[in-house]
Every structure is written in structure tokens, then in C-alpha cells.
C-alpha atoms as a PDB file:
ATOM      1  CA  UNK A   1     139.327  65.465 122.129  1.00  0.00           C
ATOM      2  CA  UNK A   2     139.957  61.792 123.028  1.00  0.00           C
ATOM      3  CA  UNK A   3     143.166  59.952 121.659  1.00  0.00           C
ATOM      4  CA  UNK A   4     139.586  57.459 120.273  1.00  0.00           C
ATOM      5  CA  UNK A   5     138.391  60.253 118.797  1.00  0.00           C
ATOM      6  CA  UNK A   6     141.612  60.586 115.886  1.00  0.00           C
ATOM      7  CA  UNK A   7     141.062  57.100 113.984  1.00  0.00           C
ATOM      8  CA  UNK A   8     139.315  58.830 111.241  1.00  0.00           C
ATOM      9  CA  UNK A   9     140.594  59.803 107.868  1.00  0.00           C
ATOM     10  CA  UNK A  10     141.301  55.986 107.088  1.00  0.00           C
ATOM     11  CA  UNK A  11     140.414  56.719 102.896  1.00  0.00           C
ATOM     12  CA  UNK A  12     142.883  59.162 100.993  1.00  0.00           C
ATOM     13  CA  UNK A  13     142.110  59.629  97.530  1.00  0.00           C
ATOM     14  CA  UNK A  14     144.086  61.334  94.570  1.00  0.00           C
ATOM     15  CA  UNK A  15     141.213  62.242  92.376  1.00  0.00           C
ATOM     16  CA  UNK A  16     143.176  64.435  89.837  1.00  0.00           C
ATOM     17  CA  UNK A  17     147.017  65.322  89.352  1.00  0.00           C
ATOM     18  CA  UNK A  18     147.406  67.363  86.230  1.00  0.00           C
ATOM     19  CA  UNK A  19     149.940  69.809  84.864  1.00  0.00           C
ATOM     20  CA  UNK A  20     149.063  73.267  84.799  1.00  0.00           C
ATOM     21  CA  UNK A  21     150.451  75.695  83.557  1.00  0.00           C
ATOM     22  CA  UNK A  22     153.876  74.131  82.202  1.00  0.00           C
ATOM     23  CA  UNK A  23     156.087  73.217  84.947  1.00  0.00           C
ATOM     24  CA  UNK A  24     153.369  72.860  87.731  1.00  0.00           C
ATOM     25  CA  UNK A  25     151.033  70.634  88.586  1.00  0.00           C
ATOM     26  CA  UNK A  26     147.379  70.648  90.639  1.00  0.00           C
ATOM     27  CA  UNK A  27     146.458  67.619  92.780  1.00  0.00           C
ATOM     28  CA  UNK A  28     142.916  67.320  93.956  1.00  0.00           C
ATOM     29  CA  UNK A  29     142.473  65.308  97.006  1.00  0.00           C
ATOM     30  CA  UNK A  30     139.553  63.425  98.464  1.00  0.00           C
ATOM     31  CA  UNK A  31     138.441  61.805 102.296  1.00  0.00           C
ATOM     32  CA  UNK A  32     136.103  60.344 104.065  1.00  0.00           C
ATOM     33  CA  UNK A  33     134.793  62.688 106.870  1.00  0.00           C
ATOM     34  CA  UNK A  34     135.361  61.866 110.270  1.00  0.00           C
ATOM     35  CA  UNK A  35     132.854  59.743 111.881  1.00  0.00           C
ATOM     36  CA  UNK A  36     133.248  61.191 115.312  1.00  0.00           C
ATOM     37  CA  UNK A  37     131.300  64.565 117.311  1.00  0.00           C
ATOM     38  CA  UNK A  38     133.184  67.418 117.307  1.00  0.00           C
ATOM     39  CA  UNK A  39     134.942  67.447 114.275  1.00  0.00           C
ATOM     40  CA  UNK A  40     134.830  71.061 112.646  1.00  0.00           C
ATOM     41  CA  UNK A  41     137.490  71.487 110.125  1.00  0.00           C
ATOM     42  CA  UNK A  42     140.044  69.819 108.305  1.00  0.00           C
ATOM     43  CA  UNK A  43     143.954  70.559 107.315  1.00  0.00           C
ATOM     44  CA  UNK A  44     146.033  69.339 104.886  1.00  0.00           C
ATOM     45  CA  UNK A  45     149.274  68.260 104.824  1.00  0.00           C
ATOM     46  CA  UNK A  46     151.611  68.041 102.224  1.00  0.00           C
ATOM     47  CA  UNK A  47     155.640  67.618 101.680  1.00  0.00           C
ATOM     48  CA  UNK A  48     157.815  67.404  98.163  1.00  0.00           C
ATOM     49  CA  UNK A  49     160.045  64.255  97.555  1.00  0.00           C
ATOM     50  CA  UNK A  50     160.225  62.819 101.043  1.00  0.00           C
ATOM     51  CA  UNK A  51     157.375  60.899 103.403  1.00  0.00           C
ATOM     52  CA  UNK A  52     159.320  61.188 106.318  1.00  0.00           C
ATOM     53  CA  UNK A  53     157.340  63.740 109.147  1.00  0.00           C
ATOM     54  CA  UNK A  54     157.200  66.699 109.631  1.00  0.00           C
ATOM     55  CA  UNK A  55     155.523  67.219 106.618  1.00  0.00           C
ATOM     56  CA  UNK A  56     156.433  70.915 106.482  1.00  0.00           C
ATOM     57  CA  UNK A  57     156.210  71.444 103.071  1.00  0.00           C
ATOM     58  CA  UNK A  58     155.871  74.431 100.642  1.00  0.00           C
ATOM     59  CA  UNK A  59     155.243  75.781  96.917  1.00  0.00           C
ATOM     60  CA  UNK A  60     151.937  75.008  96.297  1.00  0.00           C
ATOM     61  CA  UNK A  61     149.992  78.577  95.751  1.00  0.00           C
ATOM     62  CA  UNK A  62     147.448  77.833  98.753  1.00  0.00           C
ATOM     63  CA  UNK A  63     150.168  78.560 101.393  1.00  0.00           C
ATOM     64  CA  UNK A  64     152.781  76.691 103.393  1.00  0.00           C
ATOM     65  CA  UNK A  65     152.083  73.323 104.912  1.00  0.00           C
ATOM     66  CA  UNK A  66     149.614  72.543 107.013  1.00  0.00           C
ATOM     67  CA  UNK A  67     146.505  74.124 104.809  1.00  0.00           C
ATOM     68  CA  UNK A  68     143.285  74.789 106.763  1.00  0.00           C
ATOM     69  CA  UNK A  69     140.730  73.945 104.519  1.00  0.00           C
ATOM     70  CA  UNK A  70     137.382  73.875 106.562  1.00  0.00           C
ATOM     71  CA  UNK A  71     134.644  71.395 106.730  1.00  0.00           C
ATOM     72  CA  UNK A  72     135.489  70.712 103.472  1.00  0.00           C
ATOM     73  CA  UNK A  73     135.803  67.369 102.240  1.00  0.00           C
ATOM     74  CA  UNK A  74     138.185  67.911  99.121  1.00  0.00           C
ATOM     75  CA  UNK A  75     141.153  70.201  98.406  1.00  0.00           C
ATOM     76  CA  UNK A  76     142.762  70.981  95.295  1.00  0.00           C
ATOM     77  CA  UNK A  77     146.584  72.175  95.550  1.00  0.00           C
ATOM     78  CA  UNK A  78     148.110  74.209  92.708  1.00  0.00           C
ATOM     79  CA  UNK A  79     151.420  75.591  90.965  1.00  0.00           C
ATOM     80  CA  UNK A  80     153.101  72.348  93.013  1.00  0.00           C
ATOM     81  CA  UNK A  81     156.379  71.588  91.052  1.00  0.00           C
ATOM     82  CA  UNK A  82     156.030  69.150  87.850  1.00  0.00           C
ATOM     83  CA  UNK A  83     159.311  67.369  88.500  1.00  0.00           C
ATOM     84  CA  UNK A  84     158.390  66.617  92.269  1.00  0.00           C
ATOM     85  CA  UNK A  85     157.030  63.872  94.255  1.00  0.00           C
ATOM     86  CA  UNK A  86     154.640  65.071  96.638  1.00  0.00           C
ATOM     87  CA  UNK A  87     153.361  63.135  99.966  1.00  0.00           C
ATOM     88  CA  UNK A  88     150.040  64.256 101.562  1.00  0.00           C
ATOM     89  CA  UNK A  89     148.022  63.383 104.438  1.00  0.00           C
ATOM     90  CA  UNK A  90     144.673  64.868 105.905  1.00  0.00           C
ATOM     91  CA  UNK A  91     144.162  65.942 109.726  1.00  0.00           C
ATOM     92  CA  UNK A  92     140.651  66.691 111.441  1.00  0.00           C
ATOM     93  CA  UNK A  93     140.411  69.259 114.759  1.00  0.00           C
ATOM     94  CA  UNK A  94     137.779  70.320 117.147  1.00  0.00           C
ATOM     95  CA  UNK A  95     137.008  73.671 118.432  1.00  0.00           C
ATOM     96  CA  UNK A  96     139.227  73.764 120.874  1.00  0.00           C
ATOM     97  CA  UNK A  97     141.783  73.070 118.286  1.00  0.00           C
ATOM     98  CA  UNK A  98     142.842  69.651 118.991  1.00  0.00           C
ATOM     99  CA  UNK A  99     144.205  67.922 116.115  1.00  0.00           C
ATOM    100  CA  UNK A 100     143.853  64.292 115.212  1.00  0.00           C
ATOM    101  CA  UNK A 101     147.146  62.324 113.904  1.00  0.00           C
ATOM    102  CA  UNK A 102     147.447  61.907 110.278  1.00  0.00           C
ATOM    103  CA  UNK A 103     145.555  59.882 107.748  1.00  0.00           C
ATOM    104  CA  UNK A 104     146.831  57.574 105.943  1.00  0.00           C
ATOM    105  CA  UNK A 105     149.854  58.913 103.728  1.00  0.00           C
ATOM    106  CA  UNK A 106     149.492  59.383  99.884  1.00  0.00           C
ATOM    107  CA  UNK A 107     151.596  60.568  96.773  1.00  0.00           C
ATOM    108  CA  UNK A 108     150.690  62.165  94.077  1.00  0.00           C
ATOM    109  CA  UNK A 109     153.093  59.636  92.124  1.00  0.00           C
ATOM    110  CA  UNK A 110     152.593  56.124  90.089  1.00  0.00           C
ATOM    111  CA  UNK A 111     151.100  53.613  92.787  1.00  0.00           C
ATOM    112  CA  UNK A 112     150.753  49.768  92.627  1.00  0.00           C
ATOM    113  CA  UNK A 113     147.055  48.766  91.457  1.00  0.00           C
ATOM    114  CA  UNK A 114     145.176  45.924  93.410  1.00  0.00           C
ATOM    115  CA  UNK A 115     144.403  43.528  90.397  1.00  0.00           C
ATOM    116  CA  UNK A 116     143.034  40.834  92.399  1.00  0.00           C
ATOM    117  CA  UNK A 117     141.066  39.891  93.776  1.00  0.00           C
ATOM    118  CA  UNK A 118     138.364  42.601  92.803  1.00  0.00           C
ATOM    119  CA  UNK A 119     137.455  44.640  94.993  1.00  0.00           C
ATOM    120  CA  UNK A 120     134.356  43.803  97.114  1.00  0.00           C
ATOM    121  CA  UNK A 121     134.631  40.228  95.680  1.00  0.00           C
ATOM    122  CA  UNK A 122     132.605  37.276  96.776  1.00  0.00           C
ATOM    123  CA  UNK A 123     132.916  33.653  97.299  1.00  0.00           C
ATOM    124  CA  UNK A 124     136.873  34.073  96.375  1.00  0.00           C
ATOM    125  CA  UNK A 125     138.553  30.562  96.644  1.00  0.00           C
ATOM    126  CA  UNK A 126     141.258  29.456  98.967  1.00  0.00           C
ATOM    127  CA  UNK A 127     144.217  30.209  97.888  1.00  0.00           C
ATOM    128  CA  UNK A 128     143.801  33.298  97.053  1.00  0.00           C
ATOM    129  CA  UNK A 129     145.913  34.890  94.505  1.00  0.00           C
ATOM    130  CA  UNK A 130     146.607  38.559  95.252  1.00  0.00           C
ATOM    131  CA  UNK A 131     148.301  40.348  92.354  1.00  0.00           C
ATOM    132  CA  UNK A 132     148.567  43.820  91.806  1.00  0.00           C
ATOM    133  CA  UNK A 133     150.639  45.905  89.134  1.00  0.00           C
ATOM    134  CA  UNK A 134     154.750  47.051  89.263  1.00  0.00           C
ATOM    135  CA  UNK A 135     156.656  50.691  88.641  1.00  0.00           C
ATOM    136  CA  UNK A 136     156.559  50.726  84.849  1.00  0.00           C
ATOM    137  CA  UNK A 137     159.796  52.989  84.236  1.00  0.00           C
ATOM    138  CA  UNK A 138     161.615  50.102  85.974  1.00  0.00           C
ATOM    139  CA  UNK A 139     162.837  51.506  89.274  1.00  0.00           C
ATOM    140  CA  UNK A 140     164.193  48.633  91.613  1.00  0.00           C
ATOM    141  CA  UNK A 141     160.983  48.133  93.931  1.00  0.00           C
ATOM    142  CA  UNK A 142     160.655  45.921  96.934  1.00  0.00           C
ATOM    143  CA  UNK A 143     156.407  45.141  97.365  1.00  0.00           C
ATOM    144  CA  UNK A 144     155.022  44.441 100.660  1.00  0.00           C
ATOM    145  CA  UNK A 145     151.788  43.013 101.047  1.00  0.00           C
ATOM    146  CA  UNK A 146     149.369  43.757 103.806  1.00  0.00           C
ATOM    147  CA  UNK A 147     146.433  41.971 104.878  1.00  0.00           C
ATOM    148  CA  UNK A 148     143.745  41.224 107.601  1.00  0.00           C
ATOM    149  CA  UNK A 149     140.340  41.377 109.015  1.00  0.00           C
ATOM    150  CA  UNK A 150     140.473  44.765 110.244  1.00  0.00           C
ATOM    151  CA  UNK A 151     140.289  47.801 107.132  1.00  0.00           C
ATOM    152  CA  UNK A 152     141.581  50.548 110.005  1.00  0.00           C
ATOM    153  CA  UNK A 153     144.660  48.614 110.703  1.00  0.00           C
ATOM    154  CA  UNK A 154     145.151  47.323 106.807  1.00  0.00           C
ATOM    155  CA  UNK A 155     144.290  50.750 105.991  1.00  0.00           C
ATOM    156  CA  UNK A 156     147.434  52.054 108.441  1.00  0.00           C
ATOM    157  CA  UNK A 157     149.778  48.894 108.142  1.00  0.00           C
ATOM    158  CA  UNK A 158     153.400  50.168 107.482  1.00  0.00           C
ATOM    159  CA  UNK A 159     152.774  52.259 110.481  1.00  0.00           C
ATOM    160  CA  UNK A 160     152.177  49.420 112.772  1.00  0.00           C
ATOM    161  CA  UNK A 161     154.943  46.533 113.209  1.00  0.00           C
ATOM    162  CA  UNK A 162     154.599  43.777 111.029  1.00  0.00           C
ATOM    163  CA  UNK A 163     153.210  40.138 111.704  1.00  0.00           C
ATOM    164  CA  UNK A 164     154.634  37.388 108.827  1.00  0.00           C
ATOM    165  CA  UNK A 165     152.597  34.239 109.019  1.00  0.00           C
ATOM    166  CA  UNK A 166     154.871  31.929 110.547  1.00  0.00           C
ATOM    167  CA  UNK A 167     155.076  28.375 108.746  1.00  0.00           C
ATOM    168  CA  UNK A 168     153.847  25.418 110.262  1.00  0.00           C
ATOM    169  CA  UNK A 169     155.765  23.965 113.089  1.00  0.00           C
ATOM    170  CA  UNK A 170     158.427  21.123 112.164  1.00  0.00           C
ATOM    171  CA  UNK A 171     157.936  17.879 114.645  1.00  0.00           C
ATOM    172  CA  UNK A 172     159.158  18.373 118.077  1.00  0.00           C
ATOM    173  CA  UNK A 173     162.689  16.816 118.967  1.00  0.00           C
ATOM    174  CA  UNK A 174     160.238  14.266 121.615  1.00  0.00           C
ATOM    175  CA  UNK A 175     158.142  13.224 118.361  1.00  0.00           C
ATOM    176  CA  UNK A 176     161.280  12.125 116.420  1.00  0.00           C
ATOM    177  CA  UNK A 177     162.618  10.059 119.329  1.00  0.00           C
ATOM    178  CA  UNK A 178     160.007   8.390 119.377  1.00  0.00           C
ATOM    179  CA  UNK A 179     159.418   7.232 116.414  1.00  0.00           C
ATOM    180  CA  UNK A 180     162.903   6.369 116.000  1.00  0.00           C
ATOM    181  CA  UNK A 181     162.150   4.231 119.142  1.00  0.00           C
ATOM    182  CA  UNK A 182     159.154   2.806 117.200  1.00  0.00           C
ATOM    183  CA  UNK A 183     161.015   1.868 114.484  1.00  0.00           C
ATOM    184  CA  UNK A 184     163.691   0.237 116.539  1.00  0.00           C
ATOM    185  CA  UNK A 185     161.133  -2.082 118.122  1.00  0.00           C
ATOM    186  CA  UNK A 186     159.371  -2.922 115.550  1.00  0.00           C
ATOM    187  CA  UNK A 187     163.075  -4.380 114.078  1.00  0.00           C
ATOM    188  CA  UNK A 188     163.626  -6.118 117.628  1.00  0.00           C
ATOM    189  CA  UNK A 189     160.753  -7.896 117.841  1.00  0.00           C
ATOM    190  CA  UNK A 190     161.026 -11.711 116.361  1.00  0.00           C
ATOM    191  CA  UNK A 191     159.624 -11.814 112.703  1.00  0.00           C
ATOM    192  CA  UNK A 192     157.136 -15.280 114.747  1.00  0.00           C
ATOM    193  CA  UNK A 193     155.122 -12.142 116.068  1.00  0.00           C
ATOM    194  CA  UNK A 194     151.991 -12.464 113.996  1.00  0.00           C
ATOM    195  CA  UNK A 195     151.904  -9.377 111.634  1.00  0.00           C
ATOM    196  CA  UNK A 196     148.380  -7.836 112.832  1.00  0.00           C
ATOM    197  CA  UNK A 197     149.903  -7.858 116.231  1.00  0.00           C
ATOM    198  CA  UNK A 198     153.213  -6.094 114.848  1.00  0.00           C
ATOM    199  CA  UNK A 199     150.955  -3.484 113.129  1.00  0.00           C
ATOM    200  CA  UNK A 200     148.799  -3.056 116.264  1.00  0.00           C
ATOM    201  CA  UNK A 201     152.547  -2.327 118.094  1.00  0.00           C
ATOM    202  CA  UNK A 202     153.553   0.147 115.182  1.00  0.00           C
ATOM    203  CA  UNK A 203     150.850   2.109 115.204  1.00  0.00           C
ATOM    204  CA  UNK A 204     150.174   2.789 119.044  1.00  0.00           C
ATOM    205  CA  UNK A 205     153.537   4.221 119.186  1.00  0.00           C
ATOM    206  CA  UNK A 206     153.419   6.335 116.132  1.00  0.00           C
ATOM    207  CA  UNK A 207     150.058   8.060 117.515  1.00  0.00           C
ATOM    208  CA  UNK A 208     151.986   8.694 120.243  1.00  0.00           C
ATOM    209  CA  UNK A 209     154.671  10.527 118.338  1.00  0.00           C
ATOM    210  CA  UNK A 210     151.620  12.335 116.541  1.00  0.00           C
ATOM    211  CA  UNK A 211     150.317  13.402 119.622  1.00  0.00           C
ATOM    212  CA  UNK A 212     153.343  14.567 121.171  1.00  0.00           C
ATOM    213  CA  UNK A 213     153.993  16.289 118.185  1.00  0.00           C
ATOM    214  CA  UNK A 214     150.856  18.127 118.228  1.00  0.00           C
ATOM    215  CA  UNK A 215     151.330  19.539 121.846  1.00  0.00           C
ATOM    216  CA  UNK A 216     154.678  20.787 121.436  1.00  0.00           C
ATOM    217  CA  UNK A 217     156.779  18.411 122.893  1.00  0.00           C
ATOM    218  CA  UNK A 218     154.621  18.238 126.128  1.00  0.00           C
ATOM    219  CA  UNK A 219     155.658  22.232 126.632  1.00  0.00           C
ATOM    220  CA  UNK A 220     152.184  24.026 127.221  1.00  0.00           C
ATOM    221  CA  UNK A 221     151.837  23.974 123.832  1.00  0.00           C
ATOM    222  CA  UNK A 222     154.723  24.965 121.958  1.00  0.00           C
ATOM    223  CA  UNK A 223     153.048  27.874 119.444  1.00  0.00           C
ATOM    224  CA  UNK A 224     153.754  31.540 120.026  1.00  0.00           C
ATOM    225  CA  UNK A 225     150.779  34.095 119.796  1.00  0.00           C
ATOM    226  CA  UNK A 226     151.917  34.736 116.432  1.00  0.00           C
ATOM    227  CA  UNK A 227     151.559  30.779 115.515  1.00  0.00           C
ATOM    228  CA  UNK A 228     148.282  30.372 116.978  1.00  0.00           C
ATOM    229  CA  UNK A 229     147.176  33.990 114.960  1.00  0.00           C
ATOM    230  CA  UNK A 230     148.347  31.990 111.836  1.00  0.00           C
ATOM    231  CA  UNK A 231     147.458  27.995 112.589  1.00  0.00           C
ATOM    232  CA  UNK A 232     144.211  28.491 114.164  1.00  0.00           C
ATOM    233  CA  UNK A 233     142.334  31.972 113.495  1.00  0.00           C
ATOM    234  CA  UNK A 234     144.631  33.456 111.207  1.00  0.00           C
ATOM    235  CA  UNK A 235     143.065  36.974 111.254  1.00  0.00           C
ATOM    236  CA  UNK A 236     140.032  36.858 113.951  1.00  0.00           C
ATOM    237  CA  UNK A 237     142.653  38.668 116.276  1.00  0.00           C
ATOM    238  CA  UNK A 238     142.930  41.655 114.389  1.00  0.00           C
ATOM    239  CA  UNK A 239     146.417  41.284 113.092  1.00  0.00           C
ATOM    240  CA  UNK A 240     147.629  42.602 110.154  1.00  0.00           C
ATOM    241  CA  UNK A 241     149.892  40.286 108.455  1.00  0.00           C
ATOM    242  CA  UNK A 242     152.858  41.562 106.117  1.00  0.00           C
ATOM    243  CA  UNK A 243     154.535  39.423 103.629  1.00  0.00           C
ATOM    244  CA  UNK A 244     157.990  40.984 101.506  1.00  0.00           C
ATOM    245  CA  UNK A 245     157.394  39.851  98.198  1.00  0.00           C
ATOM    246  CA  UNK A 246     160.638  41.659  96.881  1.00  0.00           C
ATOM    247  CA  UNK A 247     160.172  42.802  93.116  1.00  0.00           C
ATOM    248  CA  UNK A 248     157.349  39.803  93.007  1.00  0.00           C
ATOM    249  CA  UNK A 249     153.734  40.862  91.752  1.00  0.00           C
ATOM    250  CA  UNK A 250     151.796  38.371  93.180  1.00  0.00           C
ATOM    251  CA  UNK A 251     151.241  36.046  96.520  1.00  0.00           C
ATOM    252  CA  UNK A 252     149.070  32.744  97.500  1.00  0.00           C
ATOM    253  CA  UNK A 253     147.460  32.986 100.742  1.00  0.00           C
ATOM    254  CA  UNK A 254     146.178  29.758 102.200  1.00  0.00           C
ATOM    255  CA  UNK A 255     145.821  30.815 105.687  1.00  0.00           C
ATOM    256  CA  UNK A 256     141.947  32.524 105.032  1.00  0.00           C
ATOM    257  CA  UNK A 257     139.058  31.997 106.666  1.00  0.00           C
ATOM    258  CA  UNK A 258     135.645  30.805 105.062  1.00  0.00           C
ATOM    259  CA  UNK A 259     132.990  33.095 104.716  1.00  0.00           C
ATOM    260  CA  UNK A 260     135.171  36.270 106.074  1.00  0.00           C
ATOM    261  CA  UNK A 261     136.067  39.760 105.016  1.00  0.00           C
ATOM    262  CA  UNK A 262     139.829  40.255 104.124  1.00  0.00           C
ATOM    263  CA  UNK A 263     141.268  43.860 103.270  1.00  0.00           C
ATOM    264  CA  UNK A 264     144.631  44.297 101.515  1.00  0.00           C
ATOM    265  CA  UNK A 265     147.044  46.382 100.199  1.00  0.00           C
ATOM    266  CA  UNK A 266     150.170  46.814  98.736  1.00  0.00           C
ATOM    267  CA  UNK A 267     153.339  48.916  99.352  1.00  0.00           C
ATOM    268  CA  UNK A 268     156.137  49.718  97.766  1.00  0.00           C
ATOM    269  CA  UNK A 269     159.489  50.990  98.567  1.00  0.00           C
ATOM    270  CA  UNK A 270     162.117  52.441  96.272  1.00  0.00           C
ATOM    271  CA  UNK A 271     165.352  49.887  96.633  1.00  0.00           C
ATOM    272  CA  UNK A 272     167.773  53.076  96.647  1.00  0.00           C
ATOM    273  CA  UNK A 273     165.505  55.325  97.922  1.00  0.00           C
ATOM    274  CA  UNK A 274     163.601  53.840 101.181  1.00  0.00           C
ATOM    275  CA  UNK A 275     161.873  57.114 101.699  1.00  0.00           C
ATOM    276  CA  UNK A 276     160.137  56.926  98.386  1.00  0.00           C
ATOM    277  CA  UNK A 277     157.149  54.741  98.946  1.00  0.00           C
ATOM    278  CA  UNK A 278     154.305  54.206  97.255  1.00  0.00           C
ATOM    279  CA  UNK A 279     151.496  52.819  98.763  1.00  0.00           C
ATOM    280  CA  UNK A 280     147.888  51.114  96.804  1.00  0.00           C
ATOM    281  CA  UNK A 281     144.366  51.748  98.308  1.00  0.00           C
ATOM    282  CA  UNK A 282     142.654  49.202 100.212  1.00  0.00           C
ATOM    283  CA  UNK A 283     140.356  46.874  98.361  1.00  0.00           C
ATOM    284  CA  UNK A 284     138.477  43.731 100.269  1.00  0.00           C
ATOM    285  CA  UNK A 285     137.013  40.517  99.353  1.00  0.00           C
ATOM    286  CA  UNK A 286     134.837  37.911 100.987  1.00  0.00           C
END
């Protein structure tokens, strides 16, 4: 197998998590198969009360972690401890036994819900106003949100490093100068000057502090690759920006493109926990 050949598995779905019998509990889990040749058989992965690899876990009456469960495309784990958080993630090998790297990561726990915008939403306005819901027992949450123009690298942000949308650039040091020099002719020059030609004056040298401005202060343009990302083409080169919202439940976005797919999501970490995450699905809108 090809390193190319492991982006699959991008769509983790709890479907069920019930107790049964008292003190246990099933979870049914749900993927997308693997788009790529080759791909025979799938295992599962599973680990109680931590996300953090190897997920080695065990309990559930199926067998120890990993679980080889076939072609198939759903797996149902039982007799997993009631008072247990349990993380999961899905793998996908070849005959020859190579093994993909995990999917996505889920839990079997509460998880934010993407409120808004829907999902597969059209004609959305600018800003957008993501919102999604918060831990209802209270637990001290930190929310990250996660978005872009690529769903594989949404879909696996937390994984990747994150890209904040820088804010715009203050005017450069050369800019200032000069329109402190502007405004120190324009109180030199004799008040006989006619005023349209005092104007004319004013104005030529406060373009030039515009344009100076503009460039950077003359210094090959003064914007990172991470300011031009945000400034010009916020998400056309497949980054996935991350904003920490803290215990927030919502975000404005004015950085989107017209007539362009965004995918989100939303994560959140447990404040005295930070291996306790919980992590939404990814929803898009247009």
C-alpha cells in the first residue's frame, strides 16, 4: 500500500450507545468505506477514558483492541463499561496486511452539535455565524473551531497544526512618517496658498502614505503566507483555520469567500482534563 492510499475513513459515526444489561453499554459504529483498490477488511479501534494512542484498549466482549471486523462497514461493541468514556477510531488493510493510519477519532460521550449554519446550506451570508451547542452537566470546556475549503483536512484538524486568521495589518512605521510629514507641511505652508492648491498638496502625499502602507513599508510586501491565506484567498490554499473560542458557543467569520464550499467543526477539550476531548462531525455550507 501507498502512504496515498490511507486518507480514507474521513466519516466516523456513533449510530447507537445504549446500556445493556445494567452496568454495560453497546456502541454501534458507522464509516464510510475506503475509496481506494485494495482495501479488504477493516479493524477497529477502541480505548476507555483516554484519546491518547495506542489505543490498546479492552472489556468490550468482542475481544481486545484492535477488532478485525471484515469488509464490514459497521461494528457494534458490547458489555463496554457504563461509567466509561470510550474513544474509537476505524483502520482499513490490504492483503498483504498493510494498515492505513486511523480515522478520525470519536467518543462514545456527549459531543458539541453544529447548530449553524445547517448543514449543506446555501447562499449563507457573510458573516457567518457558526454556533454549535456546550457540555450540559457544566464541565469547564475550552471550544475550538475548525474551518476550511478542504472536508479531509477539516475532517482531521486537531491533528494538523493550527492556522488563526491573522488580523489585518496595522500601517507600516514608513506610512505614519509620512503622513506626519504631510501634516507638517500642510501647517508650514502660508495660509495665501489658495486652498484647492493646499488640498491638491494634502492629498498627493497622503496617497503616498496609502500606498506605502499597502506594500509593506516598501519590504517585498510585508504579509506572511499566513496573511496572504487570510487577506486575499482566505481558504483557496487548503488551510484549515482554528479559532479558540474558550467556553464561547458561537463565532463571526468575515474572511469567506462568495460562492464557495466551507466545512467546519467543533472541538472541545476538558479544562482539567486535556485528554478528554470531544469532537462534532463535519457539516458544510455554501
Amino acid at each position: 500500500m501507498t502512504k496515498s492510499l490511507y486518507n480514507i475513513l474521513l466519516v466516523l459515526i456513533i449510530l447507537l450507545a445504549a446500556g445493556s444489561p445494567a452496568f454495560s453499554q453497546d456502541v454501534t459504529l458507522s464509516w464510510d468505506a475506503s475509496p481506494t483498490a485494495g482495501v479488504v477488511g477493516y479493524k477497529v479501534y477502541y480505548k476507555p477514558n483516554n484519546s491518547t494512542l495506542p489505543f490498546d484498549g479492552s472489556g468490550a466482549n468482542e475481544g481486545l483492541s484492535p477488532l478485525d471486523v471484515g469488509d464490514q462497514l459497521t461494528a457494534t461493541l458490547t458489555g463496554l463499561a457504563d461509567n466509561s468514556i470510550y474513544y474509537f477510531a476505524v483502520t482499513a488493510y490490504d492483503a498483504a496486511g498493510n494498515e492505513s493510519s486511523f480515522s478520525n477519532i470519536v467518543t462514545n460521550s456527549w459531543v458539541p452539535e453544529l447548530l449553524s449554519p445547517a448543514n449543506q446550506a446555501v447562499d449563507e451570508p457573510v458573516p457567518a455565524t457558526f454556533r454549535w451547542s456546550t457540555e450540559p452537566t457544566g464541565l469547564p470546556i475550552n471550544y475550538t473551531l475548525y474551518y476550511g475549503t478542504d472536508s479531509g483536512l477539516v475532517t482531521t484538524a486537531g491533528i494538523l497544526s493550527k492556522t488563526t486568521p491573522p488580523p489585518s495589518p496595522p500601517l507600516s512605521p514608513e506610512a505614519i512618517i509620512i503622513m506626519l510629514i504631510a501634516l507638517a507641511l500642510l501647517l508650514a505652508v502660508s495660509r495665501r496658498t489658495p486652498l484647492r492648491r493646499r488640498l491638491t498638496l494634502a492629498g498627493g502625499i497622503l496617497a503616498a502614505a496609502i500606498v506605502v502602507s499597502a506594500c509593506g513599508g516598501g519590504g517585498g510586501g510585508g504579509e506572511t503566507s499566513s496573511t496572504k491565506a487570510s487577506t486575499e484567498a482566505p481558504n483557496t490554499s487548503a488551510t484549515v483555520y482554528a479559532v479558540d473560542k474558550g467556553s464561547s458557543d458561537y463565532h463571526q467569520a468575515y474572511d469567506l469567500l462568495p460562492e464557495t464550499t466551507y466545512y467546519w467543526k467543533v472541538i472541545g477539550v476538558n479544562a482539567n482534563d486535556q485528554t478528554q476531548t470531544y469532537s462534532s462531525t463535519v457539516a458544510s455550507f455554501t
